[in-house]
Protein backbone atom coordinates (compact mmCIF):
# COMPACT_ATOMS: atom_id res chain seq x y z
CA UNK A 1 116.73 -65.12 -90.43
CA UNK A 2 113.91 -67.65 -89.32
CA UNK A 3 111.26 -64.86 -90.07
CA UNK A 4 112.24 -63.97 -93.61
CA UNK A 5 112.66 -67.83 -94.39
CA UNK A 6 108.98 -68.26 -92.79
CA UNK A 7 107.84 -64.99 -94.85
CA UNK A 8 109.00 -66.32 -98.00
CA UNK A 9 107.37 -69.83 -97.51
CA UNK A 10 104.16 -68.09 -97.14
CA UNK A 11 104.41 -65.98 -100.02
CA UNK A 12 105.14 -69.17 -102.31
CA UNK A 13 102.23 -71.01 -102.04
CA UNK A 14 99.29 -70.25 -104.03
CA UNK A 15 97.02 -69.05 -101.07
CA UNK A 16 98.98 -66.05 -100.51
CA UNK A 17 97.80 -65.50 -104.04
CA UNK A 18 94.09 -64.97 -102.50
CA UNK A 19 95.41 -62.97 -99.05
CA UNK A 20 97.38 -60.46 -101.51
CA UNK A 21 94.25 -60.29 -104.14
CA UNK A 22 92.27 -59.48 -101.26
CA UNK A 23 94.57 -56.67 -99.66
CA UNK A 24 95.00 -55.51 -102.84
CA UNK A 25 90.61 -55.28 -103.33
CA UNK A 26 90.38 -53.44 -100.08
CA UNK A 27 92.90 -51.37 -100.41
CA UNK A 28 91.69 -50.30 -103.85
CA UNK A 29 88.62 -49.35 -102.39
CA UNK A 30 90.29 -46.02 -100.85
CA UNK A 31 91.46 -44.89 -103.86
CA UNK A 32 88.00 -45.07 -104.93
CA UNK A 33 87.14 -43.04 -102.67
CA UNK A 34 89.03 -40.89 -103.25
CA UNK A 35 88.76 -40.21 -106.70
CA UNK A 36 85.13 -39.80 -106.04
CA UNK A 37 85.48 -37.32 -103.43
CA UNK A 38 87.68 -35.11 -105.54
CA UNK A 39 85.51 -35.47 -108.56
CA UNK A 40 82.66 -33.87 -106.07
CA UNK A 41 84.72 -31.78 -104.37
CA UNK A 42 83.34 -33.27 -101.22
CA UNK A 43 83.78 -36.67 -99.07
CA UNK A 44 81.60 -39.23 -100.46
CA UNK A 45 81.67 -42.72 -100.64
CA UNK A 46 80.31 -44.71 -103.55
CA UNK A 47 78.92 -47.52 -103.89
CA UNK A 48 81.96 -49.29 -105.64
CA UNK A 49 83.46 -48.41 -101.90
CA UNK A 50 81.08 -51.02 -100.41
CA UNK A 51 81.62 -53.74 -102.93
CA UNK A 52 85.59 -53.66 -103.01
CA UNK A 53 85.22 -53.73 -99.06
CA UNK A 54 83.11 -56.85 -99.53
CA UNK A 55 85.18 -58.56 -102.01
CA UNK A 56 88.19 -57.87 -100.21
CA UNK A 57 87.17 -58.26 -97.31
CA UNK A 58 86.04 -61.87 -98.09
CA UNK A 59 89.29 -62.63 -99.64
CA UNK A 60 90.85 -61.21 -96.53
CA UNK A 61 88.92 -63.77 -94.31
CA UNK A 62 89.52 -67.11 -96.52
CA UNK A 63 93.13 -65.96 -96.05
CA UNK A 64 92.57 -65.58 -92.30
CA UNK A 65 90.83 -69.03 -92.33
CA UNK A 66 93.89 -70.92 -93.93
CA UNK A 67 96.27 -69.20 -91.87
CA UNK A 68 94.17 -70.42 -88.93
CA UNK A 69 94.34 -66.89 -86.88
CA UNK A 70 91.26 -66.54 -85.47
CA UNK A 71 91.83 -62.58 -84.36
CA UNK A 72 92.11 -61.87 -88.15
CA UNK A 73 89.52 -63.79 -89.28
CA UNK A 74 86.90 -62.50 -86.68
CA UNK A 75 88.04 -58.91 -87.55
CA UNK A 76 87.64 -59.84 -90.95
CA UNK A 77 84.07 -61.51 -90.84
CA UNK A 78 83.10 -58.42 -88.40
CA UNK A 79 83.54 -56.04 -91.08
CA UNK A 80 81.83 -58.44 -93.72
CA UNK A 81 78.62 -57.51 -91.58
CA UNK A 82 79.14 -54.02 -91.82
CA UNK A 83 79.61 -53.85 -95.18
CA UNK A 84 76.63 -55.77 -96.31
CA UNK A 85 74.90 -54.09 -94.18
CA UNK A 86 75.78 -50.52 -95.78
CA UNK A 87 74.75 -52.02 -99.28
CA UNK A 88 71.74 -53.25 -97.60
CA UNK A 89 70.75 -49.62 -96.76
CA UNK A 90 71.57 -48.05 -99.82
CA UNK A 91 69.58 -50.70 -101.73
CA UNK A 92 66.48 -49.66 -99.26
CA UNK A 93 67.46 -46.16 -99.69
CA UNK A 94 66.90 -46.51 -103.61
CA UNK A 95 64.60 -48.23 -104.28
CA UNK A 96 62.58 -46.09 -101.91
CA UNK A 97 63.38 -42.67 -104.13
C-alpha cells in the first residue's frame, strides 16, 4: 500500500502538474506524426514533431530535476540535444533552398 500512498503524494503537488504537461507534449508529438504521415501517404516527420519533442522534452527534464533522478534527467537532457539539433538542420536545410 506504501507505493500507491507514495504515488498519490506525487501526483498532488503542483510539479507533477509540469512532469504530466510534459508527457502529455511528447507524447502528442506521435500523433503528429502520424496524422502527417497518413495525410502523405508516406512516413514523414514534421516539423511540429521536433518542437513538441523539445517542449516536452524540457518539461520532462525539470520534472526529472525535482524528482532528483539523475538517469531520467540525463536521458532527458540527451534527447534535448538531439532534438535541437534536428531543428538546427532543417533550419540550414531551408534557408539553403
Amino acid at each position: 500500500m506504501s507505493v500507491l500512498n507514495e504515488f498519490m503524494e506525487v501526483l498532488g503537488k503542483p510539479m507533477a502538474f509540469v512532469g504530466i504537461a510534459g508527457q502529455l507534449l511528447f507524447t502528442s508529438r506521435f500523433l503528429v506524426q502520424w496524422i502527417a504521415s497518413e495525410r502523405k501517404r508516406d512516413s514523414v516527420v514534421p516539423v511540429a514533431f521536433w518542437y513538441l519533442s523539445i517542449l516536452g522534452g524540457a518539461l520532462t527534464a525539470v520534472y526529472a530535476a525535482w524528482r532528483r533522478d539523475p538517469i531520467f534527467l540525463v536521458a532527458q537532457l540527451s534527447g534535448l540535444l538531439v532534438y535541437a539539433r534536428n531543428l538546427m538542420l532543417i533550419r540550414n536545410h531551408t534557408s539553403r533552398i
